[in-house]
PDB file of N, CA and C in Angstrom:
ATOM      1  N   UNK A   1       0.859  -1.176   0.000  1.00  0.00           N
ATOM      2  CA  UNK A   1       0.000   0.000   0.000  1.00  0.00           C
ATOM      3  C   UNK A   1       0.901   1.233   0.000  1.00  0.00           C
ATOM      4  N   UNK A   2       0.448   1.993  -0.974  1.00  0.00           N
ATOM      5  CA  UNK A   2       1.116   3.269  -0.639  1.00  0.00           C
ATOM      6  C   UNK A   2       0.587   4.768  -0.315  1.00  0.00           C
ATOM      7  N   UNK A   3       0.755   5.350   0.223  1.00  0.00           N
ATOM      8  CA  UNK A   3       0.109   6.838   1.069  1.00  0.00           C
ATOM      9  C   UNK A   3       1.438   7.146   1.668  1.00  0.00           C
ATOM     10  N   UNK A   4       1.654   8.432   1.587  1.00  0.00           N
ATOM     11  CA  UNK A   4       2.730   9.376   2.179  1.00  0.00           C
ATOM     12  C   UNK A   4       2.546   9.583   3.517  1.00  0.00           C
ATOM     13  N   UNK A   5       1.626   9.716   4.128  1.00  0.00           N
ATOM     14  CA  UNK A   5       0.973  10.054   4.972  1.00  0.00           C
ATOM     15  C   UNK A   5       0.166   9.026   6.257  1.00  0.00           C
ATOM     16  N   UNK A   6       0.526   9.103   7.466  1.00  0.00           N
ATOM     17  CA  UNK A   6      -0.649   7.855   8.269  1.00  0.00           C
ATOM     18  C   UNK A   6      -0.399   9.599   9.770  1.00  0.00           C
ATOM     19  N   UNK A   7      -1.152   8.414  10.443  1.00  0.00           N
ATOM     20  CA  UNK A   7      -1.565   9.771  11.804  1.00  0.00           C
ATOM     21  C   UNK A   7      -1.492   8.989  13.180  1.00  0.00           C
ATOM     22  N   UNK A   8      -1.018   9.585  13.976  1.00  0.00           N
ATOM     23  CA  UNK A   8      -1.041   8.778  15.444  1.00  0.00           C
ATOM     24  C   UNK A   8      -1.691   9.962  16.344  1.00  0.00           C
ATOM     25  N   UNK A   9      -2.193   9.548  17.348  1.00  0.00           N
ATOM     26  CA  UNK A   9      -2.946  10.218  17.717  1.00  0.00           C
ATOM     27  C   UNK A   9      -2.157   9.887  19.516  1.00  0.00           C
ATOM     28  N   UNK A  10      -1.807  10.849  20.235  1.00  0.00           N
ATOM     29  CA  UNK A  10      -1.155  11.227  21.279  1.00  0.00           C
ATOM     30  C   UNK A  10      -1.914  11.752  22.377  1.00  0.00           C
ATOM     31  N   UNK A  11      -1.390  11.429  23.762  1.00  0.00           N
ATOM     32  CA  UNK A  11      -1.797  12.344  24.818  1.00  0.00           C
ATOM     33  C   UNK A  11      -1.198  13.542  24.205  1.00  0.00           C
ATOM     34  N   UNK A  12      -1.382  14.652  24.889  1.00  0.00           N
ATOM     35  CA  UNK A  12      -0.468  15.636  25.232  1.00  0.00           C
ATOM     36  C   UNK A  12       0.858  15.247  25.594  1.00  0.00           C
ATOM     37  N   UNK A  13       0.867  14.828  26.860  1.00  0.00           N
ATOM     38  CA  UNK A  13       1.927  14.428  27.516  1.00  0.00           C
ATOM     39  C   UNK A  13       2.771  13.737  26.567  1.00  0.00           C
ATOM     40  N   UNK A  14       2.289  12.405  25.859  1.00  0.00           N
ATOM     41  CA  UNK A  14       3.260  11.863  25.162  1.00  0.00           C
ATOM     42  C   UNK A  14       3.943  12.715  23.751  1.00  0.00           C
ATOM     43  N   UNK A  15       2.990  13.378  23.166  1.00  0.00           N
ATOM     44  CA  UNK A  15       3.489  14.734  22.304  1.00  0.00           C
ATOM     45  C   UNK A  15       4.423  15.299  23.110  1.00  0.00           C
ATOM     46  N   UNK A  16       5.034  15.687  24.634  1.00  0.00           N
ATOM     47  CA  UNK A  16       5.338  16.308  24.879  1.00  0.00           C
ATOM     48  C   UNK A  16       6.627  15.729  25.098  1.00  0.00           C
ATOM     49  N   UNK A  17       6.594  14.943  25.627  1.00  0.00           N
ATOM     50  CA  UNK A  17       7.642  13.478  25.851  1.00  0.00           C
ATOM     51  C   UNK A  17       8.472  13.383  24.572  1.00  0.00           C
ATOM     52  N   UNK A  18       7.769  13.285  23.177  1.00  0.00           N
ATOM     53  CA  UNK A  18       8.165  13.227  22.100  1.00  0.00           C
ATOM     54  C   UNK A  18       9.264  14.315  21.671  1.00  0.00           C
ATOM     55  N   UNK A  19       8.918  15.161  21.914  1.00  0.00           N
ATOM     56  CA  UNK A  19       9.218  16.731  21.361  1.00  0.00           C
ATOM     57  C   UNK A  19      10.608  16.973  22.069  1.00  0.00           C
ATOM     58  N   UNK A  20      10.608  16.503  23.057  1.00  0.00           N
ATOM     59  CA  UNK A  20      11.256  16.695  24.366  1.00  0.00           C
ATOM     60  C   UNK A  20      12.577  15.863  23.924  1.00  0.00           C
ATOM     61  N   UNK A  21      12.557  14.398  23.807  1.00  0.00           N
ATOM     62  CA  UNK A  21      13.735  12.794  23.494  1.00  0.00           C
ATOM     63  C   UNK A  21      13.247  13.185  21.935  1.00  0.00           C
ATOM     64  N   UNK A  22      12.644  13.311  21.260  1.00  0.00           N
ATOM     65  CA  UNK A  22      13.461  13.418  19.793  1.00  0.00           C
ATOM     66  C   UNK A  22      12.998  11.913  19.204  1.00  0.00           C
ATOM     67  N   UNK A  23      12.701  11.311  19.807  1.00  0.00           N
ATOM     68  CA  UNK A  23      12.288   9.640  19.800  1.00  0.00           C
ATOM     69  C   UNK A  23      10.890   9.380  20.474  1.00  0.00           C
ATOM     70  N   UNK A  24       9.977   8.698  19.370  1.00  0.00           N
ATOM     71  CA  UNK A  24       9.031   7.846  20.106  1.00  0.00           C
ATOM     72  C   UNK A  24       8.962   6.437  20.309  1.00  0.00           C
ATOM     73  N   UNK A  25       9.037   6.055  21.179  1.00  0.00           N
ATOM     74  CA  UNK A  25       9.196   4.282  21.195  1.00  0.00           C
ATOM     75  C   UNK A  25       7.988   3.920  21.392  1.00  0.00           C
ATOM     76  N   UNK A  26       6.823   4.693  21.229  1.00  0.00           N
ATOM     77  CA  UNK A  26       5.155   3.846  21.630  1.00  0.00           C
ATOM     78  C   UNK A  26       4.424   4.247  22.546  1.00  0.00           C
ATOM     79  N   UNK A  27       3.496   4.562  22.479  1.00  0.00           N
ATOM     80  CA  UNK A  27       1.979   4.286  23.413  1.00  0.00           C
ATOM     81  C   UNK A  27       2.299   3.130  24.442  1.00  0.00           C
ATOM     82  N   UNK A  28       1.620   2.816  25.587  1.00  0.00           N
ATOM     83  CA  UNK A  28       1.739   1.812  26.292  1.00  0.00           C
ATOM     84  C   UNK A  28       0.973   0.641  25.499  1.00  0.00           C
ATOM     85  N   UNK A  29       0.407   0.762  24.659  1.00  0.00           N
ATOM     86  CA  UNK A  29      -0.938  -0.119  23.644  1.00  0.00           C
ATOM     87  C   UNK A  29       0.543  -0.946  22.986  1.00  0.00           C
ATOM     88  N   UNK A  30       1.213   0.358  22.018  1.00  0.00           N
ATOM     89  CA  UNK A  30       2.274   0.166  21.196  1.00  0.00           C
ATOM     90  C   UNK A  30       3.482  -0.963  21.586  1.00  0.00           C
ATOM     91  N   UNK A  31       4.016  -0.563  22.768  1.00  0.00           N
ATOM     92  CA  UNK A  31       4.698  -1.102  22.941  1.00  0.00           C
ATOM     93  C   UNK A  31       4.366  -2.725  24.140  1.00  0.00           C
ATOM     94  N   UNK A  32       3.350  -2.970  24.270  1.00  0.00           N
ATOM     95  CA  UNK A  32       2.777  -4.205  24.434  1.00  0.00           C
ATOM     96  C   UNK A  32       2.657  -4.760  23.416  1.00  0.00           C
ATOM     97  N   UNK A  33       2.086  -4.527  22.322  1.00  0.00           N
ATOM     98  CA  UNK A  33       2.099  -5.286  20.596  1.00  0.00           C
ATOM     99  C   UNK A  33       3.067  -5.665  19.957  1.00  0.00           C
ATOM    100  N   UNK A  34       4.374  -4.456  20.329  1.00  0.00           N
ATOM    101  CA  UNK A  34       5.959  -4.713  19.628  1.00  0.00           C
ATOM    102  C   UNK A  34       5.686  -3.892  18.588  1.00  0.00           C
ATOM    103  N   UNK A  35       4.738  -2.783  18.307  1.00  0.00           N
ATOM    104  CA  UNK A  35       4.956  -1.821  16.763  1.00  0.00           C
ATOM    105  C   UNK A  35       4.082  -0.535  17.221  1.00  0.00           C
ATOM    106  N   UNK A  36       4.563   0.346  16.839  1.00  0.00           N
ATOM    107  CA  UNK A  36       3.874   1.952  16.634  1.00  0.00           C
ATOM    108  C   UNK A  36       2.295   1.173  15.853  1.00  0.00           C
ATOM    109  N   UNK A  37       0.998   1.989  16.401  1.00  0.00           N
ATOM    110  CA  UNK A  37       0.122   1.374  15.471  1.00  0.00           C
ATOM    111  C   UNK A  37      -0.226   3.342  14.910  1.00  0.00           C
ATOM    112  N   UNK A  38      -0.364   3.063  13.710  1.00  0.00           N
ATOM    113  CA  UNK A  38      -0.735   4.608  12.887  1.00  0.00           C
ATOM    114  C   UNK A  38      -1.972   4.029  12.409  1.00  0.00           C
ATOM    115  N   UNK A  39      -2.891   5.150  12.164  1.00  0.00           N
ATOM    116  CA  UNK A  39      -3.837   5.150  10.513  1.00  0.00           C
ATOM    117  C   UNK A  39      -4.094   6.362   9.579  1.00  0.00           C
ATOM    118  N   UNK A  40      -4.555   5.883   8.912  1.00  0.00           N
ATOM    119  CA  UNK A  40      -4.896   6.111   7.466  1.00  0.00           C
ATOM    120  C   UNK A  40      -5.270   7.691   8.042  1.00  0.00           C
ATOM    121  N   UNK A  41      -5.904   8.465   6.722  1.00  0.00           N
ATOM    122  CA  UNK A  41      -6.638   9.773   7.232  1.00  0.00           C
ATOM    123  C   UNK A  41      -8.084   9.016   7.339  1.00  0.00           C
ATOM    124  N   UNK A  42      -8.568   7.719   6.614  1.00  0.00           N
ATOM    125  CA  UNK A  42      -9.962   7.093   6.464  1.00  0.00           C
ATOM    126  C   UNK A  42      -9.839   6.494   7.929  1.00  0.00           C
ATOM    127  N   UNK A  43      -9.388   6.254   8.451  1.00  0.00           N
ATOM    128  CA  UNK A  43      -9.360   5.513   9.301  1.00  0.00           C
ATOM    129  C   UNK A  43      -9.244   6.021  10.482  1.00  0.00           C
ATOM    130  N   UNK A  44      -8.919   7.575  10.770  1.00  0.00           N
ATOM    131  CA  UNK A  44      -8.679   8.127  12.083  1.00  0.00           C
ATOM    132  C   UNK A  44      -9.831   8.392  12.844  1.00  0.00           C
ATOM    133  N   UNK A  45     -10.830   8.293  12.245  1.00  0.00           N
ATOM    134  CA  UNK A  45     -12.160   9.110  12.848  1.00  0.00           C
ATOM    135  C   UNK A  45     -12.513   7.622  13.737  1.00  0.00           C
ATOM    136  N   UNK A  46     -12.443   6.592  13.448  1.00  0.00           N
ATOM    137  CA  UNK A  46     -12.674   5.207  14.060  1.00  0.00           C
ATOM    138  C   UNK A  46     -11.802   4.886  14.932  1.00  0.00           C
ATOM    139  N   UNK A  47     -10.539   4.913  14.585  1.00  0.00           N
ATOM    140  CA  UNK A  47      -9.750   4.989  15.674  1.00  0.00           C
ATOM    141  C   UNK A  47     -10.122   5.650  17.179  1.00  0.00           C
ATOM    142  N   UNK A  48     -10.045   7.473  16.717  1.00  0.00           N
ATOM    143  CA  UNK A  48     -10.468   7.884  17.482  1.00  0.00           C
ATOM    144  C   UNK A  48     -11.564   7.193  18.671  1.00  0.00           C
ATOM    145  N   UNK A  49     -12.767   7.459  18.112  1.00  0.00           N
ATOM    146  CA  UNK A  49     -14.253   6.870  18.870  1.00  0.00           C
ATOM    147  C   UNK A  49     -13.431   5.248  19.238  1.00  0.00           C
ATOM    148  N   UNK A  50     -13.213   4.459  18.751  1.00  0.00           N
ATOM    149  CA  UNK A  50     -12.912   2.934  19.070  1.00  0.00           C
ATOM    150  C   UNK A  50     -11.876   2.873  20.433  1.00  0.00           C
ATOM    151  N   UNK A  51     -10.752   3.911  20.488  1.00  0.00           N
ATOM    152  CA  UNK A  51      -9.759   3.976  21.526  1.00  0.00           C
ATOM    153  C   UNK A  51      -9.471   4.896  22.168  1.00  0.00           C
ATOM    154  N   UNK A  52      -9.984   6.245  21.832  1.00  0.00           N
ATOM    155  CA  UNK A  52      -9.977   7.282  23.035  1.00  0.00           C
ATOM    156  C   UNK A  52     -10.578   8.440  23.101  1.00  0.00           C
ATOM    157  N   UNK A  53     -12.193   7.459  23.014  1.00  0.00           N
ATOM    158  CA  UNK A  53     -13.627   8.079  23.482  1.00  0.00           C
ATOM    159  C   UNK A  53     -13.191   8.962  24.796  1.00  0.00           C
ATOM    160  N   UNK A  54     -13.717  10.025  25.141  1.00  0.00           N
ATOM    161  CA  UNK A  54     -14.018  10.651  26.421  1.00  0.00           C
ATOM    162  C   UNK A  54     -12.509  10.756  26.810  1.00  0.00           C
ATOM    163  N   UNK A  55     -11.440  10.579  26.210  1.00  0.00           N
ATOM    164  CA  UNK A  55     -10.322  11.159  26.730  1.00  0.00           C
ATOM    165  C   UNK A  55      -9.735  12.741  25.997  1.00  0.00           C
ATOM    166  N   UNK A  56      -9.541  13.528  27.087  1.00  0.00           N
ATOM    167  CA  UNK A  56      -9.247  15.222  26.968  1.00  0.00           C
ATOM    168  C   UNK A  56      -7.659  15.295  26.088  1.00  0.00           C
ATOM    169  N   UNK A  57      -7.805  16.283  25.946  1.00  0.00           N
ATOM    170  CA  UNK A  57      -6.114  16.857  25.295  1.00  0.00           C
ATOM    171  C   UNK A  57      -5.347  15.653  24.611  1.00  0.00           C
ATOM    172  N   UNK A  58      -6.173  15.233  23.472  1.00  0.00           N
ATOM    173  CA  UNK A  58      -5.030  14.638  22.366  1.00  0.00           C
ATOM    174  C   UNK A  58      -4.882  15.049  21.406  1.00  0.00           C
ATOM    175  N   UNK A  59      -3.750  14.629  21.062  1.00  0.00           N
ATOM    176  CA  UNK A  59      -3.410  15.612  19.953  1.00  0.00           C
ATOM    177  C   UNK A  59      -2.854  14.330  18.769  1.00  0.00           C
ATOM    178  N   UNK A  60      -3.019  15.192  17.200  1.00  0.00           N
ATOM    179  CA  UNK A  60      -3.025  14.030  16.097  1.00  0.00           C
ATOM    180  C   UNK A  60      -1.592  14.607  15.355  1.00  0.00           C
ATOM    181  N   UNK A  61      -1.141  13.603  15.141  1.00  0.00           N
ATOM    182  CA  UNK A  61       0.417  13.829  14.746  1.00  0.00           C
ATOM    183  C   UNK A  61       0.422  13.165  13.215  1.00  0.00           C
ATOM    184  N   UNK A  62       0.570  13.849  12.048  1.00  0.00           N
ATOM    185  CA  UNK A  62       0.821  13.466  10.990  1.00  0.00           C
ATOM    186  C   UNK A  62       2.380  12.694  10.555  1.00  0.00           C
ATOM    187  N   UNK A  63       2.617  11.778  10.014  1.00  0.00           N
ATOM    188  CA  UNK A  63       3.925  11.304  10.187  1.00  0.00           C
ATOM    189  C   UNK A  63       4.115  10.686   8.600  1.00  0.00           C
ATOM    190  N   UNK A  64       5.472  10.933   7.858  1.00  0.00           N
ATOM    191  CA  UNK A  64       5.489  11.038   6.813  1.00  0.00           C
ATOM    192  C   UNK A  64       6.206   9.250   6.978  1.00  0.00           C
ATOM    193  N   UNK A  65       5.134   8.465   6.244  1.00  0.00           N
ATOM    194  CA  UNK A  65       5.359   6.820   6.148  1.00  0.00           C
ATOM    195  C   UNK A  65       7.390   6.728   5.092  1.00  0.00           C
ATOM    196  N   UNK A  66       7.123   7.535   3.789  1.00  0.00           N
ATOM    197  CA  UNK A  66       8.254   7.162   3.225  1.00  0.00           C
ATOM    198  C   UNK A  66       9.874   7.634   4.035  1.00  0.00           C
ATOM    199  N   UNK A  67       9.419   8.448   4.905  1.00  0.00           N
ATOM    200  CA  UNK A  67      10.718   8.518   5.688  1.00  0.00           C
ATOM    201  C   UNK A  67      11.172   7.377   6.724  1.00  0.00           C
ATOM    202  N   UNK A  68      10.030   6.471   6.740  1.00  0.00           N
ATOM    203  CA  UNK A  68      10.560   5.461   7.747  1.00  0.00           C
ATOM    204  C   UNK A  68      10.803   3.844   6.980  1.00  0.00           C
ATOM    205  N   UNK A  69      10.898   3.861   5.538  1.00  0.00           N
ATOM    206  CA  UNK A  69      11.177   2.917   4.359  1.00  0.00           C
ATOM    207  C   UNK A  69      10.512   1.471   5.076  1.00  0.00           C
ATOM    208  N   UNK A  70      11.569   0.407   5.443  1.00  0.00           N
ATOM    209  CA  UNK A  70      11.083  -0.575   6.202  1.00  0.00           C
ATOM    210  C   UNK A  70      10.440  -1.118   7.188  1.00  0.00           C
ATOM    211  N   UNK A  71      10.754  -0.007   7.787  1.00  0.00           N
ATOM    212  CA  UNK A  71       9.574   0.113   9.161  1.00  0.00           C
ATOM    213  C   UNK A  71       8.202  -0.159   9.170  1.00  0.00           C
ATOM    214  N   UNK A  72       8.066   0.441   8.185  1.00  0.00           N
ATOM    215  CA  UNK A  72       6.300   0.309   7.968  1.00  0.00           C
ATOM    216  C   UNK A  72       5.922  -0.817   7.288  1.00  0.00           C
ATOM    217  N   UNK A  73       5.055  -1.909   8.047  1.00  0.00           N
ATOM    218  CA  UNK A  73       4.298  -2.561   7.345  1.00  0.00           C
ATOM    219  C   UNK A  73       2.922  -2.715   7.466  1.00  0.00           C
ATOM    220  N   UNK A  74       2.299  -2.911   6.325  1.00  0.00           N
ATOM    221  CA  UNK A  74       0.707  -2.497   6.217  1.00  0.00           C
ATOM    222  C   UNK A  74       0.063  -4.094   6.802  1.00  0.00           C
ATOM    223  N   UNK A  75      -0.496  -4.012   7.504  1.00  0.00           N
ATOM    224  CA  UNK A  75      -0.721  -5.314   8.153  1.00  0.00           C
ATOM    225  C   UNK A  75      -2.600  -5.455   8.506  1.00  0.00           C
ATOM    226  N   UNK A  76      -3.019  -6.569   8.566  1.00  0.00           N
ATOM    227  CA  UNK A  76      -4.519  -6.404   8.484  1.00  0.00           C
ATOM    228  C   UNK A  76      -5.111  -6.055   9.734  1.00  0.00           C
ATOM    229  N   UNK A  77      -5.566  -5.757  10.291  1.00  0.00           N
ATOM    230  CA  UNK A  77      -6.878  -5.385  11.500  1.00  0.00           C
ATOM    231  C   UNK A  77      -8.204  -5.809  11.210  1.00  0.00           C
ATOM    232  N   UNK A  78      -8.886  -4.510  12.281  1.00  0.00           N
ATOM    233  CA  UNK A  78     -10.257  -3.894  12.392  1.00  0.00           C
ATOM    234  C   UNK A  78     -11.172  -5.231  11.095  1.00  0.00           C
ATOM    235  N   UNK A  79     -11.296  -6.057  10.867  1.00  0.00           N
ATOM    236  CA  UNK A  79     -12.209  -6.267   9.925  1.00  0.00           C
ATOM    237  C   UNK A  79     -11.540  -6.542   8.807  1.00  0.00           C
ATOM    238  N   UNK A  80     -10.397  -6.877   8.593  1.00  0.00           N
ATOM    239  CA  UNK A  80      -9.154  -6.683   8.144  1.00  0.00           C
ATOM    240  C   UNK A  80      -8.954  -5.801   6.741  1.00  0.00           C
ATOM    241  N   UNK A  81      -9.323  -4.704   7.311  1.00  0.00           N
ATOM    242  CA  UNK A  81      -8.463  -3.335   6.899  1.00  0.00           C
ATOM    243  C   UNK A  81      -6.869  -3.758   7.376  1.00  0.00           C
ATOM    244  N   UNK A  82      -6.758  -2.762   6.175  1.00  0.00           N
ATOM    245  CA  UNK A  82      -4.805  -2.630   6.274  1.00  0.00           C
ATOM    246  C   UNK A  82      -4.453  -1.274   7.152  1.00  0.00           C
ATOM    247  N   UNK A  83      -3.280  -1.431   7.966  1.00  0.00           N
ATOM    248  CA  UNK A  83      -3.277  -0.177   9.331  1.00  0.00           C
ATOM    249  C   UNK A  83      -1.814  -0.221   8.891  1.00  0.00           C
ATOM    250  N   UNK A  84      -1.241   0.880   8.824  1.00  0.00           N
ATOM    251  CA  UNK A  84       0.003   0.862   8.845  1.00  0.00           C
ATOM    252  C   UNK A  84       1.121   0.840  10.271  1.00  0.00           C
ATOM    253  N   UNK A  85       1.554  -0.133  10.609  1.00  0.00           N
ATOM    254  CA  UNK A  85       2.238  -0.397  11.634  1.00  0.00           C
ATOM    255  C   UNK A  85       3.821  -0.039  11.848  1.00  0.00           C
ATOM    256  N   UNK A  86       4.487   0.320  12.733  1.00  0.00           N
ATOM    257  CA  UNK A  86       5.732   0.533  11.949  1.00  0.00           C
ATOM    258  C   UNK A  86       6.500  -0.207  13.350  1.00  0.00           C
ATOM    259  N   UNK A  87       7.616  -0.213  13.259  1.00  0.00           N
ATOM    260  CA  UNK A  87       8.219  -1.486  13.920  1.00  0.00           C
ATOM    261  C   UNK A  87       9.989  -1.160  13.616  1.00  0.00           C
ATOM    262  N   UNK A  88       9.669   0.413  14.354  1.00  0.00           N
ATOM    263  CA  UNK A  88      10.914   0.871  15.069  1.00  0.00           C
ATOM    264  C   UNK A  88      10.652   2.088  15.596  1.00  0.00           C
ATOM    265  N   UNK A  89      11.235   2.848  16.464  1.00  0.00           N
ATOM    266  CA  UNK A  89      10.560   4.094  16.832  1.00  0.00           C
ATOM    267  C   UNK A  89      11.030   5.422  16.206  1.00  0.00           C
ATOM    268  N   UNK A  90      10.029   5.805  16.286  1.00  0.00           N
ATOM    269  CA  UNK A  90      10.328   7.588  15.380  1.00  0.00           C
ATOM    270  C   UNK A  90      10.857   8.127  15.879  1.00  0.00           C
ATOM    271  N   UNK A  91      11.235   8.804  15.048  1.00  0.00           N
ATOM    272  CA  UNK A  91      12.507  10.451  15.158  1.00  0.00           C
ATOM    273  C   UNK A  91      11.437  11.478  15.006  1.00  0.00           C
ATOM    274  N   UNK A  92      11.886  12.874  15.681  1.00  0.00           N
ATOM    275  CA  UNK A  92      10.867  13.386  15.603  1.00  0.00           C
ATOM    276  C   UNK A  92      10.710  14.165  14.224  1.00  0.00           C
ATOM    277  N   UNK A  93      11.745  14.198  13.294  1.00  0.00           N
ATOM    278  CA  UNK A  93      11.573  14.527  11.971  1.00  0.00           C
ATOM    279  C   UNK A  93      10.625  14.108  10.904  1.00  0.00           C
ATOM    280  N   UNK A  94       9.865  12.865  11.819  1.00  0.00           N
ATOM    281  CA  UNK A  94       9.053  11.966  10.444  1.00  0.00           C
ATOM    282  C   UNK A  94       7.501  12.784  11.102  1.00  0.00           C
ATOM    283  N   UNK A  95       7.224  13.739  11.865  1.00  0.00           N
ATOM    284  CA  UNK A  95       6.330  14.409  12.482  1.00  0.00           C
ATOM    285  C   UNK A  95       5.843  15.564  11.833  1.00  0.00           C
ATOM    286  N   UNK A  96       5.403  15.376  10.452  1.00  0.00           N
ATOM    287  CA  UNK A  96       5.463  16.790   9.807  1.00  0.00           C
ATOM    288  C   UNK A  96       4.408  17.783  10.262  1.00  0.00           C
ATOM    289  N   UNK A  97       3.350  17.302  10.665  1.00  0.00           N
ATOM    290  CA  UNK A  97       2.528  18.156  11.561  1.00  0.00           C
ATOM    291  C   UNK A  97       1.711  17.553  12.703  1.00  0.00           C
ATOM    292  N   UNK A  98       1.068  18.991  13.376  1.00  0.00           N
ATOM    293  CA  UNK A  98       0.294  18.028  14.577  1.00  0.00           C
ATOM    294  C   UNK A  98      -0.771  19.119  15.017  1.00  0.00           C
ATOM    295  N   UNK A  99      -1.856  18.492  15.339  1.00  0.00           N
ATOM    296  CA  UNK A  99      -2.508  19.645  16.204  1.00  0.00           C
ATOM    297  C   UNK A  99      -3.459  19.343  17.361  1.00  0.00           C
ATOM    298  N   UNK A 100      -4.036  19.729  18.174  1.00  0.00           N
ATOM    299  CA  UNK A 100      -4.938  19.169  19.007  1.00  0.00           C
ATOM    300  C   UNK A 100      -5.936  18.308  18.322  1.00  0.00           C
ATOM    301  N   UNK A 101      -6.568  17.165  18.675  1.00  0.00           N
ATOM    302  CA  UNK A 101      -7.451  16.624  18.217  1.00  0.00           C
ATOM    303  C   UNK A 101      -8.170  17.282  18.503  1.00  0.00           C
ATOM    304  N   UNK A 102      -9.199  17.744  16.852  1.00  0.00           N
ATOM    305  CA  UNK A 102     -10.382  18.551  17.120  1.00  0.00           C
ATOM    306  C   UNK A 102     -11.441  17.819  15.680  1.00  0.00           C
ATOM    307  N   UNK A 103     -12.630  17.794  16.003  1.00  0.00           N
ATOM    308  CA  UNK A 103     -14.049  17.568  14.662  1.00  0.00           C
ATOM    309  C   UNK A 103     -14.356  18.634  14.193  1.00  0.00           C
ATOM    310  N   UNK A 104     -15.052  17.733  12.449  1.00  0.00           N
ATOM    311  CA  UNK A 104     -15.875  18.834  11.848  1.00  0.00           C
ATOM    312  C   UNK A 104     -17.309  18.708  12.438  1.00  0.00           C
ATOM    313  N   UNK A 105     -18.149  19.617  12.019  1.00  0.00           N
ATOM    314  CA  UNK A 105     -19.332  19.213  12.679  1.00  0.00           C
ATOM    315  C   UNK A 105     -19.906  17.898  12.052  1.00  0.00           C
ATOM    316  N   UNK A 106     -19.476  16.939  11.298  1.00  0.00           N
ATOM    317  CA  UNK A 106     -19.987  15.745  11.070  1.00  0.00           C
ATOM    318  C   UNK A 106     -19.660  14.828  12.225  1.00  0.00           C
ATOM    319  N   UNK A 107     -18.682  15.368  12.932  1.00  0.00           N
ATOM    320  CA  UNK A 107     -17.908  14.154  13.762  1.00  0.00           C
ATOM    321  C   UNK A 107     -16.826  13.577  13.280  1.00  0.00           C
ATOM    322  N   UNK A 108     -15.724  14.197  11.934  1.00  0.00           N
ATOM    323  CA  UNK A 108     -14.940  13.656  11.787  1.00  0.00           C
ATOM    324  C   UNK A 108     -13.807  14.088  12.041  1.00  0.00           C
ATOM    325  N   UNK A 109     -12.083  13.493  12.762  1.00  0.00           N
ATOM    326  CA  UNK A 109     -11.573  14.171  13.126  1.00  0.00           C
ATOM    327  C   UNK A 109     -10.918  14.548  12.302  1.00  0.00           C
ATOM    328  N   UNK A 110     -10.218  15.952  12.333  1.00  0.00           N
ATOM    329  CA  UNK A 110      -9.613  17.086  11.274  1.00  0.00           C
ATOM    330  C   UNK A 110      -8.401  16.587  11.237  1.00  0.00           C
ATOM    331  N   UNK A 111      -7.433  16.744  10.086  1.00  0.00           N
ATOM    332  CA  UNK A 111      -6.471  16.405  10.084  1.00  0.00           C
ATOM    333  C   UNK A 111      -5.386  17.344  10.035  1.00  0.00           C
ATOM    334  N   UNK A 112      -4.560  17.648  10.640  1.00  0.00           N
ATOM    335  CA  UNK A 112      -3.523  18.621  10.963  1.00  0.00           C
ATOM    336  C   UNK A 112      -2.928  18.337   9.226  1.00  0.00           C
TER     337      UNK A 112
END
């Protein structure tokens, strides 16, 4: 699969953590599985609602897939949709944007 583009979606804190070491090694989710889990821009709005309903101050981090070459593999899930997984930890250079998680009024989340 190819897309330039997948999204992780962060506390604050761990955005901050990030920003801070220059390196992300994972979510506590992440690093119980053994891989960064990202998605799609189709796929963030589900994410969202599916894993962090009713949680405050997150923020969505755009991350550029071709800067991390091997790392990323597209692997099946959800119904088996393909999720792009990556399976080493980021630098914070592959972070090309980010912003608070926020909706349109449909309910879908915006993409930095």
């Amino acid at each position: 699969m190819s897309q330039p583009f997948a999204f992780k979606i962060l506390t604050a804190g761990q955005w901050a953590e990030w920003q801070t070491s220059g390196t992300f090694t994972g979510a506590p989710v992440d690093l119980a599985d053994g891989y960064i889990h990202l998605s799609t821009a189709d796929q963030l709005t589900e994410t969202a609602n599916k894993h962090f309903a009713g949680q405050p101050d997150l923020v969505v981090v755009r991350v550029a897939l071709a800067d991390l070459g091997a790392a990323v593999r597209w692997e099946a899930s959800r119904g088996g949709a393909l999720f792009p997984h990556i399976y080493a930890a980021l630098p914070l250079s592959v972070a090309h944007a980010h912003a608070p998680l926020a909706r349109d009024a449909g309910g879908r989340v915006i993409l930095p």
